[in-house]
PDB file of N, CA and C in Angstrom:
ATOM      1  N   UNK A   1      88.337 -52.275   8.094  1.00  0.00           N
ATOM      2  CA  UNK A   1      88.045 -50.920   8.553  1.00  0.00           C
ATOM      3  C   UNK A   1      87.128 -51.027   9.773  1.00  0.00           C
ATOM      4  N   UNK A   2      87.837 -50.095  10.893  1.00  0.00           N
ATOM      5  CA  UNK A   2      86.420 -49.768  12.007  1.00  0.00           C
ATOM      6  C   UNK A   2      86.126 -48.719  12.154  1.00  0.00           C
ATOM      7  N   UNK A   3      85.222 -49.016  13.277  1.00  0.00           N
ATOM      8  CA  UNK A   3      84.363 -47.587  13.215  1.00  0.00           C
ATOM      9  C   UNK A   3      85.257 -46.292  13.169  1.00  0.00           C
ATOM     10  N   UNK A   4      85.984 -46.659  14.221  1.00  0.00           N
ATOM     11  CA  UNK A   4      86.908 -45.029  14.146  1.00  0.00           C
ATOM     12  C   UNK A   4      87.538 -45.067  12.816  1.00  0.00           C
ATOM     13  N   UNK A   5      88.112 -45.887  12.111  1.00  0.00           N
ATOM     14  CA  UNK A   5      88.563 -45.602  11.417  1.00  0.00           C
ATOM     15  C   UNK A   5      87.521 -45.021  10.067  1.00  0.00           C
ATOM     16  N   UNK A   6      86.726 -45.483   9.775  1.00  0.00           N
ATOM     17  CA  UNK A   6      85.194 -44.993   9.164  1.00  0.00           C
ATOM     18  C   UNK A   6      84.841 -43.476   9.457  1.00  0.00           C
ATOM     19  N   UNK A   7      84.598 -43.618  10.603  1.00  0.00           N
ATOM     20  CA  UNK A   7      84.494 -42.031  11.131  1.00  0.00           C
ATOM     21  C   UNK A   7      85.389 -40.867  10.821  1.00  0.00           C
ATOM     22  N   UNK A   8      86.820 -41.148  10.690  1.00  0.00           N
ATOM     23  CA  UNK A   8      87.826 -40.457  10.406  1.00  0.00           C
ATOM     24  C   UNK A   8      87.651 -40.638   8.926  1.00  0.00           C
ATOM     25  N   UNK A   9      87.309 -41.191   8.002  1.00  0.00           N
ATOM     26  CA  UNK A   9      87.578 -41.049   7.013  1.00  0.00           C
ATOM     27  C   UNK A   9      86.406 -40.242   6.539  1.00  0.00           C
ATOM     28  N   UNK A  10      85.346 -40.201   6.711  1.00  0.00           N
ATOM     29  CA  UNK A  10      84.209 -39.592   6.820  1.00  0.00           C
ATOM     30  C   UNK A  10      84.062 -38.006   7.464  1.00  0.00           C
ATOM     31  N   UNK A  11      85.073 -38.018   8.415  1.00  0.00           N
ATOM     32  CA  UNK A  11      85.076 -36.479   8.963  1.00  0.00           C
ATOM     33  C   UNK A  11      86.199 -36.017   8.463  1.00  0.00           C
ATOM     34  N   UNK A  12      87.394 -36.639   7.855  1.00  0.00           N
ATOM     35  CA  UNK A  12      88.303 -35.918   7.248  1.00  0.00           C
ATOM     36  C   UNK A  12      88.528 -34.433   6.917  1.00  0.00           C
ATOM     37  N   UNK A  13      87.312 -34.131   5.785  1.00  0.00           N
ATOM     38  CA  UNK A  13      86.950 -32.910   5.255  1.00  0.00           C
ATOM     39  C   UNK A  13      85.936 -32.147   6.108  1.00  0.00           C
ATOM     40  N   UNK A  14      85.522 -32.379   6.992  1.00  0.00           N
ATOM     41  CA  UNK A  14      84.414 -32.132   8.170  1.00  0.00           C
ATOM     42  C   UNK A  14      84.968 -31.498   9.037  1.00  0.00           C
ATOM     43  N   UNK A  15      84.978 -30.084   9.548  1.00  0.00           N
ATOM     44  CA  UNK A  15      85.682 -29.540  11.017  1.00  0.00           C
ATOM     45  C   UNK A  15      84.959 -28.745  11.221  1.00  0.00           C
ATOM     46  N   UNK A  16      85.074 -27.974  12.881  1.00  0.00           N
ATOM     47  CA  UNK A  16      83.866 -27.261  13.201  1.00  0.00           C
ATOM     48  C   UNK A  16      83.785 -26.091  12.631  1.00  0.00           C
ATOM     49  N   UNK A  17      84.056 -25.732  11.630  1.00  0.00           N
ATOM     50  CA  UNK A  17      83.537 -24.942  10.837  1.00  0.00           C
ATOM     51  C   UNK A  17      82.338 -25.369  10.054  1.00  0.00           C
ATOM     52  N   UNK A  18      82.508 -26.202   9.629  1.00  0.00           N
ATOM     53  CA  UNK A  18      81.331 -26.442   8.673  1.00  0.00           C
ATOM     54  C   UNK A  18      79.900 -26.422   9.432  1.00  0.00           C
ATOM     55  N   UNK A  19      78.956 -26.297   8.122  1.00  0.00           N
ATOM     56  CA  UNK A  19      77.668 -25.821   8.754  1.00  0.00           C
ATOM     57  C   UNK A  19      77.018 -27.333   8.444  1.00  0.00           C
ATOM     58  N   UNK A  20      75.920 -27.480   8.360  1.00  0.00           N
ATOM     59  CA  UNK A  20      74.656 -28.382   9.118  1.00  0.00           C
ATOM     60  C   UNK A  20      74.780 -28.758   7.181  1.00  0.00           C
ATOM     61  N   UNK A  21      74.691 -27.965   6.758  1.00  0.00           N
ATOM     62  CA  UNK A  21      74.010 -27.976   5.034  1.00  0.00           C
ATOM     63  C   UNK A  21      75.346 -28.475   4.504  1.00  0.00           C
ATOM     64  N   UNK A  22      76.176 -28.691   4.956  1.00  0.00           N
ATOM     65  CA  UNK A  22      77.643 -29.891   4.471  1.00  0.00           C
ATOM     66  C   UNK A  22      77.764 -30.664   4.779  1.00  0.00           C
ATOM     67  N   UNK A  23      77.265 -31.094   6.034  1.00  0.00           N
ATOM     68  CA  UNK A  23      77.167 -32.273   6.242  1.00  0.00           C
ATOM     69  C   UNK A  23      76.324 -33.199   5.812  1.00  0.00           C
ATOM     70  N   UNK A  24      74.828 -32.616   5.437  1.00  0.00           N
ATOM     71  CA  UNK A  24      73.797 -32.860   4.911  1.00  0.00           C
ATOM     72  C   UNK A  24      74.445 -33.118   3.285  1.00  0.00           C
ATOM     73  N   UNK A  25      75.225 -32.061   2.429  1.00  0.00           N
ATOM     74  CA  UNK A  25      75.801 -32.553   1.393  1.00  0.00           C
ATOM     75  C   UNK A  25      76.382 -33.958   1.422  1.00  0.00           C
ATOM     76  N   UNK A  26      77.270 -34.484   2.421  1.00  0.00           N
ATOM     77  CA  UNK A  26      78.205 -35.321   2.883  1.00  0.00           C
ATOM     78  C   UNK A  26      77.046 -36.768   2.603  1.00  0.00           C
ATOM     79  N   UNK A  27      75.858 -36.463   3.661  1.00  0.00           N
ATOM     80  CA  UNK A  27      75.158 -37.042   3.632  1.00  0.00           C
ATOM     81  C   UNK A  27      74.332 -38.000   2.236  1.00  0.00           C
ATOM     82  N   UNK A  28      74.052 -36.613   1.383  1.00  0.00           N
ATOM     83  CA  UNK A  28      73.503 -36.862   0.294  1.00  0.00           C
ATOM     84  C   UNK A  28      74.595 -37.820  -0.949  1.00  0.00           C
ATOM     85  N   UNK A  29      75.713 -37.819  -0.655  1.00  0.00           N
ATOM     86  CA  UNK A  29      76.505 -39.062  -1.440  1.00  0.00           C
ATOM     87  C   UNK A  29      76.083 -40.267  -0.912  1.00  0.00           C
ATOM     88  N   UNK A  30      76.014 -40.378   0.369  1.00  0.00           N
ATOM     89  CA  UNK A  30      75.547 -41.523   0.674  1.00  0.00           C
ATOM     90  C   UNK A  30      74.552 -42.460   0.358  1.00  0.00           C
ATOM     91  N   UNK A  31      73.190 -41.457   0.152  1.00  0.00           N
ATOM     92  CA  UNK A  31      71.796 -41.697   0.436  1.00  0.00           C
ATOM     93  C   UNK A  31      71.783 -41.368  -1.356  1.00  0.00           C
ATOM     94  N   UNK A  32      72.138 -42.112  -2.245  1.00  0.00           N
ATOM     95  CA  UNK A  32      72.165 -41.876  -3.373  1.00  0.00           C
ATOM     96  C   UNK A  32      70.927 -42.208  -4.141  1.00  0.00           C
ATOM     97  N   UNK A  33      69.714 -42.673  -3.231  1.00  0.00           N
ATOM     98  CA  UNK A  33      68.550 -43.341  -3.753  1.00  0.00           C
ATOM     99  C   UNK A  33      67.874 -42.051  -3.554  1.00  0.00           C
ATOM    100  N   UNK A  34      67.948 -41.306  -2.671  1.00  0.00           N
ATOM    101  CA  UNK A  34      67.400 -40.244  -1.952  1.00  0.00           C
ATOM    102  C   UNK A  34      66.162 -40.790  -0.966  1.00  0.00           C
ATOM    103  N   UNK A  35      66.487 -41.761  -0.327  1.00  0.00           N
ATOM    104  CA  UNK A  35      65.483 -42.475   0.153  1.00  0.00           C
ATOM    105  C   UNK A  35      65.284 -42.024   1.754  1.00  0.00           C
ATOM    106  N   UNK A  36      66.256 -41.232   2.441  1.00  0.00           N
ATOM    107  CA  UNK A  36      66.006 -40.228   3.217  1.00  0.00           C
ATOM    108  C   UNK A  36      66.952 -40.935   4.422  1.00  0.00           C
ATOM    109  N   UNK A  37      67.854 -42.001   4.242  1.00  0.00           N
ATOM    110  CA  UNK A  37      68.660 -42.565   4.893  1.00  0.00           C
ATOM    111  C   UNK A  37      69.492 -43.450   4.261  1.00  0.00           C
ATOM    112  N   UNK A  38      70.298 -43.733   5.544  1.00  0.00           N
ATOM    113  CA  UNK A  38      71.835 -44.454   4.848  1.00  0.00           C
ATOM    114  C   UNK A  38      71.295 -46.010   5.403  1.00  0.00           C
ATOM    115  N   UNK A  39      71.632 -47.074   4.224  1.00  0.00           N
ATOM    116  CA  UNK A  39      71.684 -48.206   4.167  1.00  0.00           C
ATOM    117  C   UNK A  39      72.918 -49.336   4.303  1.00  0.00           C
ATOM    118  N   UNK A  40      72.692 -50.494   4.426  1.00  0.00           N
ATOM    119  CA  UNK A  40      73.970 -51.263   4.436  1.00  0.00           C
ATOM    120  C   UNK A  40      74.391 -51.296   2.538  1.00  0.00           C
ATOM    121  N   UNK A  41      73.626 -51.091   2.152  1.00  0.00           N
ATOM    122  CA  UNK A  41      73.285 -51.330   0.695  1.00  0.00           C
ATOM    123  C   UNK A  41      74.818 -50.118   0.278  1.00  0.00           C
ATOM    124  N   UNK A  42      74.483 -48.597   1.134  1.00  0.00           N
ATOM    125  CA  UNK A  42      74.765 -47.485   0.765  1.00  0.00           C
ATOM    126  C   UNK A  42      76.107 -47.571   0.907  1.00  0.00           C
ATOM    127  N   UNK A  43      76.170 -48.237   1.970  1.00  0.00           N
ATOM    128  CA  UNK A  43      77.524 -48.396   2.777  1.00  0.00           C
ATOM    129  C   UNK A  43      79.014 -48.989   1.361  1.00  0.00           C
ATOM    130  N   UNK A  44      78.217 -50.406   1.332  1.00  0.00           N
ATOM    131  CA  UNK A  44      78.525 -51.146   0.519  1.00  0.00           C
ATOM    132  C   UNK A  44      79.259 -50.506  -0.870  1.00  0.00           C
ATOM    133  N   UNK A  45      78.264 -50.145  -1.230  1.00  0.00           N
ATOM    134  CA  UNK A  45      78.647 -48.866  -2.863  1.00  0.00           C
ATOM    135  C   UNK A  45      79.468 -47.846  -2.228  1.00  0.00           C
ATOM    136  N   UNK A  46      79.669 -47.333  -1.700  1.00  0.00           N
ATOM    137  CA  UNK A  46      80.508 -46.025  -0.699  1.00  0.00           C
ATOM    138  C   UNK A  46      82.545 -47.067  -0.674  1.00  0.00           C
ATOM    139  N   UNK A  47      82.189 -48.420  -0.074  1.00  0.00           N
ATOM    140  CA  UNK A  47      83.210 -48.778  -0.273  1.00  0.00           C
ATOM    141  C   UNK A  47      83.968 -49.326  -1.333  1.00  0.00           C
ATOM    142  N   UNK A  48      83.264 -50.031  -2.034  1.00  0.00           N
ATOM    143  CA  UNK A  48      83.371 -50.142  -3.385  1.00  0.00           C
ATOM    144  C   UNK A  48      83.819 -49.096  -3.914  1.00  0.00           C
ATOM    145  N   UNK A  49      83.293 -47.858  -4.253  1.00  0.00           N
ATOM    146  CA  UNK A  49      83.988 -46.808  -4.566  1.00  0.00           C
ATOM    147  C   UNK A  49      85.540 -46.323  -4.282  1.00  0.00           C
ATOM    148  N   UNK A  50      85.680 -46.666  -3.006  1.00  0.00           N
ATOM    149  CA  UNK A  50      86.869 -45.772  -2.083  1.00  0.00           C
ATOM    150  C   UNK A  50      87.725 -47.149  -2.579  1.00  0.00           C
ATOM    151  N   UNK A  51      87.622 -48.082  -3.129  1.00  0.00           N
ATOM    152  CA  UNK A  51      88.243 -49.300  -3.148  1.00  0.00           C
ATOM    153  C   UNK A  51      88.871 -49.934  -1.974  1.00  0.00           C
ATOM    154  N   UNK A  52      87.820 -49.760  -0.938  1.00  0.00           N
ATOM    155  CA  UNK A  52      88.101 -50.183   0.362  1.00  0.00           C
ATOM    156  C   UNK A  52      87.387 -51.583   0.602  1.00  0.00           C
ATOM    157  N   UNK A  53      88.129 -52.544   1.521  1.00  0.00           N
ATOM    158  CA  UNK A  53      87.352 -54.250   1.146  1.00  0.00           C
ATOM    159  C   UNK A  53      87.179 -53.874   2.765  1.00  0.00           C
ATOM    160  N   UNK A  54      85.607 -54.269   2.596  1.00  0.00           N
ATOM    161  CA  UNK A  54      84.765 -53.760   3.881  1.00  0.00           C
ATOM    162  C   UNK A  54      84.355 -54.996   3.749  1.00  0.00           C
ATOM    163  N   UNK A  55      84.514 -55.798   5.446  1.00  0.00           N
ATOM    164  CA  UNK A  55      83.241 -57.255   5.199  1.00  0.00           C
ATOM    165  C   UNK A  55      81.600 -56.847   5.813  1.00  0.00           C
ATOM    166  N   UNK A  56      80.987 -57.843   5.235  1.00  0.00           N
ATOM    167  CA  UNK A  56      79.771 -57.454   5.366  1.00  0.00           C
ATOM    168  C   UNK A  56      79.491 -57.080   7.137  1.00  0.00           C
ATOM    169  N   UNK A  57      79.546 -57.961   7.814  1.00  0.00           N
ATOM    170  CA  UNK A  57      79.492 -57.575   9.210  1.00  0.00           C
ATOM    171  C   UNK A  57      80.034 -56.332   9.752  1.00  0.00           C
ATOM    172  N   UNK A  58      81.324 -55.882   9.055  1.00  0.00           N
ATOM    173  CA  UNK A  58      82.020 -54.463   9.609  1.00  0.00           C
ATOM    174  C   UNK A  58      81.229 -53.328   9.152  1.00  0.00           C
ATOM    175  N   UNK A  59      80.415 -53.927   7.855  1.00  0.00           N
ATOM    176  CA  UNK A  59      79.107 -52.542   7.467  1.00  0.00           C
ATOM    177  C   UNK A  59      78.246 -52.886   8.236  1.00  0.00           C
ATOM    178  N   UNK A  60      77.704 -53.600   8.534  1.00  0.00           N
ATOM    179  CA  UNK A  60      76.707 -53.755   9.609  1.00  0.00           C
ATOM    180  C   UNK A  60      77.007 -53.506  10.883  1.00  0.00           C
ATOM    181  N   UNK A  61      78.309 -53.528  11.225  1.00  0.00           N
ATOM    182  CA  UNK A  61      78.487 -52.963  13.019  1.00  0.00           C
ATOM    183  C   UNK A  61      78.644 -51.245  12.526  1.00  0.00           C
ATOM    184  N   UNK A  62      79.123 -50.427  10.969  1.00  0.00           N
ATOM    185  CA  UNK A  62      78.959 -49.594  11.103  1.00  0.00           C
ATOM    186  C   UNK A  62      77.472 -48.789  11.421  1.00  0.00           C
ATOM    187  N   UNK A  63      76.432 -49.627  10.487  1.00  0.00           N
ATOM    188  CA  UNK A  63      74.795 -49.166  10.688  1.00  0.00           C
ATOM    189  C   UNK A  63      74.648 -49.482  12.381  1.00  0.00           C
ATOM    190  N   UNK A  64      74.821 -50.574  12.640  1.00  0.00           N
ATOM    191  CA  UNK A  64      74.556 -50.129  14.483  1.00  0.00           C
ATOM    192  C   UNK A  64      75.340 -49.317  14.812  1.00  0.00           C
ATOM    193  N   UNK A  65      76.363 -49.193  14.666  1.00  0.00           N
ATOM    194  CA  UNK A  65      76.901 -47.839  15.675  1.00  0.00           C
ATOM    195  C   UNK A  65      76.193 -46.408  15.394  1.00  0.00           C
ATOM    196  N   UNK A  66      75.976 -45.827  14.216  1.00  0.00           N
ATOM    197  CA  UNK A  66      75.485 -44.831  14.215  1.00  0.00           C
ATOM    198  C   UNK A  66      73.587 -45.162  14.166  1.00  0.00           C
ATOM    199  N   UNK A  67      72.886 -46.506  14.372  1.00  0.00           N
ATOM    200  CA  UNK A  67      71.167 -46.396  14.400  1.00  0.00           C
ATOM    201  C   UNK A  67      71.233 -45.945  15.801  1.00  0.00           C
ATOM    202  N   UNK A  68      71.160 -45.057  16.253  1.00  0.00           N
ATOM    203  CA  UNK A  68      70.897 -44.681  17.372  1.00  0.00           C
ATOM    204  C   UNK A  68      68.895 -45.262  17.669  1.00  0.00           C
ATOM    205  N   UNK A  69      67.922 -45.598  16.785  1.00  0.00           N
ATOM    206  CA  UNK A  69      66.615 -45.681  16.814  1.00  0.00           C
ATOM    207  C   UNK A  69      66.237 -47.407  16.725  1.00  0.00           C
ATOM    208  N   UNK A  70      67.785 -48.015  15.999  1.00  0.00           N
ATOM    209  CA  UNK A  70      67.719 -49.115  15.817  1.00  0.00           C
ATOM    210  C   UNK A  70      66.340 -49.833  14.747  1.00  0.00           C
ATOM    211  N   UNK A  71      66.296 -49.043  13.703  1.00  0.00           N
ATOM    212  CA  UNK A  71      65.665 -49.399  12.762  1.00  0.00           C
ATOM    213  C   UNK A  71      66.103 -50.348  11.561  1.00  0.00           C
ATOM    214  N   UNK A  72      67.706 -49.915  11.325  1.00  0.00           N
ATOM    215  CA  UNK A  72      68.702 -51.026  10.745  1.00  0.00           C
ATOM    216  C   UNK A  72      68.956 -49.754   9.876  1.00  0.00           C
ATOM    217  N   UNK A  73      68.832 -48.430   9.764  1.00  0.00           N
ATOM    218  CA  UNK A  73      69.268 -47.608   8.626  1.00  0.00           C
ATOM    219  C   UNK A  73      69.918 -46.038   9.901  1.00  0.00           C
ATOM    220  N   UNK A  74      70.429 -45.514   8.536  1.00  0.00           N
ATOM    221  CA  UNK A  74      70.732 -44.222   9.539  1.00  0.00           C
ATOM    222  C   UNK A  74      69.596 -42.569   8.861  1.00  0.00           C
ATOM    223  N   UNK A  75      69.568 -42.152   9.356  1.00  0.00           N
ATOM    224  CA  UNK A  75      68.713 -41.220   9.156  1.00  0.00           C
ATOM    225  C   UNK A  75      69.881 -39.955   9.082  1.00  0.00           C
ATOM    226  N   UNK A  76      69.510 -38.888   8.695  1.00  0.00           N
ATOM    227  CA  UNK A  76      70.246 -37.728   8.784  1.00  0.00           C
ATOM    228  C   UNK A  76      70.374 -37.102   9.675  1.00  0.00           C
ATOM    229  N   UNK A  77      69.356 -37.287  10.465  1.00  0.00           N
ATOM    230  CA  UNK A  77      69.905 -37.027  11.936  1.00  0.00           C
ATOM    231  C   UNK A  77      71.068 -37.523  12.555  1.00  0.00           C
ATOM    232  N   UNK A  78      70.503 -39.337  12.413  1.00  0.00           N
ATOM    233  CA  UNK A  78      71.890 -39.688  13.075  1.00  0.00           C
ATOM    234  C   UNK A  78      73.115 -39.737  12.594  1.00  0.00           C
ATOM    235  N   UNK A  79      73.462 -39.503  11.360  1.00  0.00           N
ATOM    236  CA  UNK A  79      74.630 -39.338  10.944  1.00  0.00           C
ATOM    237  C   UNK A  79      75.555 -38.408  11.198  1.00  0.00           C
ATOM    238  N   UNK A  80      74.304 -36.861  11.171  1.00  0.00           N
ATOM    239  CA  UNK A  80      74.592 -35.638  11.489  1.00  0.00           C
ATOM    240  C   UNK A  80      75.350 -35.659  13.038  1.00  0.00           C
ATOM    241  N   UNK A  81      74.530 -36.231  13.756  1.00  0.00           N
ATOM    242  CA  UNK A  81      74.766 -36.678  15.198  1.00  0.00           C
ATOM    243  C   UNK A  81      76.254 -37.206  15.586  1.00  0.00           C
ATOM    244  N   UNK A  82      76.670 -38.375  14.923  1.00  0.00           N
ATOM    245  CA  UNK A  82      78.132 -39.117  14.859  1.00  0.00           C
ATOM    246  C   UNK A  82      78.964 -38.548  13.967  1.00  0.00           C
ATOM    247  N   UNK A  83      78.540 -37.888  13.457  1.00  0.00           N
ATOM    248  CA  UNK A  83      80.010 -37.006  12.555  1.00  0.00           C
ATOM    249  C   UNK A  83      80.488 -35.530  13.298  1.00  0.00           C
ATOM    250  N   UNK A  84      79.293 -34.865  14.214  1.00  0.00           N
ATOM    251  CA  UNK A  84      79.788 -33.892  15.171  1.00  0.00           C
ATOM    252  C   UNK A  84      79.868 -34.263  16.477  1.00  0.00           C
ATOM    253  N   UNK A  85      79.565 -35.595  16.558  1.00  0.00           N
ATOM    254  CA  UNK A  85      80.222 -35.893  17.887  1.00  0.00           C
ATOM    255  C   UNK A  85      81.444 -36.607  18.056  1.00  0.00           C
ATOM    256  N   UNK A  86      82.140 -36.807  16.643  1.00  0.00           N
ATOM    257  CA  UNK A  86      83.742 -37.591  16.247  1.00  0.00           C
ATOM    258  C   UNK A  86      84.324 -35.775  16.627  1.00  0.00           C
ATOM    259  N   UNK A  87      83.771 -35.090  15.921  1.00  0.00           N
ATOM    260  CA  UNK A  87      84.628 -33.646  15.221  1.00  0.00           C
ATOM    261  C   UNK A  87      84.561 -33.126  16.841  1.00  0.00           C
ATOM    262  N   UNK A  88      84.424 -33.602  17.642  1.00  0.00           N
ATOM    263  CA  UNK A  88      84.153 -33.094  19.017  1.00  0.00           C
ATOM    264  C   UNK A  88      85.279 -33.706  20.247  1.00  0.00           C
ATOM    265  N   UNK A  89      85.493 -35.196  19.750  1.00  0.00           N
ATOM    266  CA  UNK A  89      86.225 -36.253  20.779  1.00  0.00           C
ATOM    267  C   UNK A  89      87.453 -35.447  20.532  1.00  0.00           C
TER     268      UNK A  89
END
């Protein structure tokens, strides 16, 4: 899986209709610790779930593409950020 393809699967249910507080829902599957951001950790369990075989590096080029701060996590901002700027391209 890459990014676009990540992104699309992620904005699927996402169009510009939706408000700020769905995506933030969207968000909150992710961030299942409630730790106030998305992890490689998060990533990981997210694919596992979808029964998608993600290698470790392709979750990690996903956390850089959306750390816009480059901390190694994503924040809700930036997620918020790359999921309305896919719903936009």
């Amino acid at each position: 899986i890459d990014f676009g393809e990540w992104l699309s699967l992620m904005t699927k249910r996402v169009n510009d209709k939706d408000s700020r507080a769905n995506i933030n829902k969207i968000f909150a599957l992710f961030d299942d610790e409630r730790t106030g951001f998305i992890s490689i950790k998060n990533l990981r369990r997210i694919s596992q779930e979808l029964n998608e075989q993600v290698s470790e590096e392709e979750l990690q080029e996903l956390i850089t593409r959306a750390d816009t701060d480059h901390d190694g996590l994503v924040s809700e901002e930036e997620f918020y950020t790359i999921l309305t700027r896919k719903i936009k391209d």
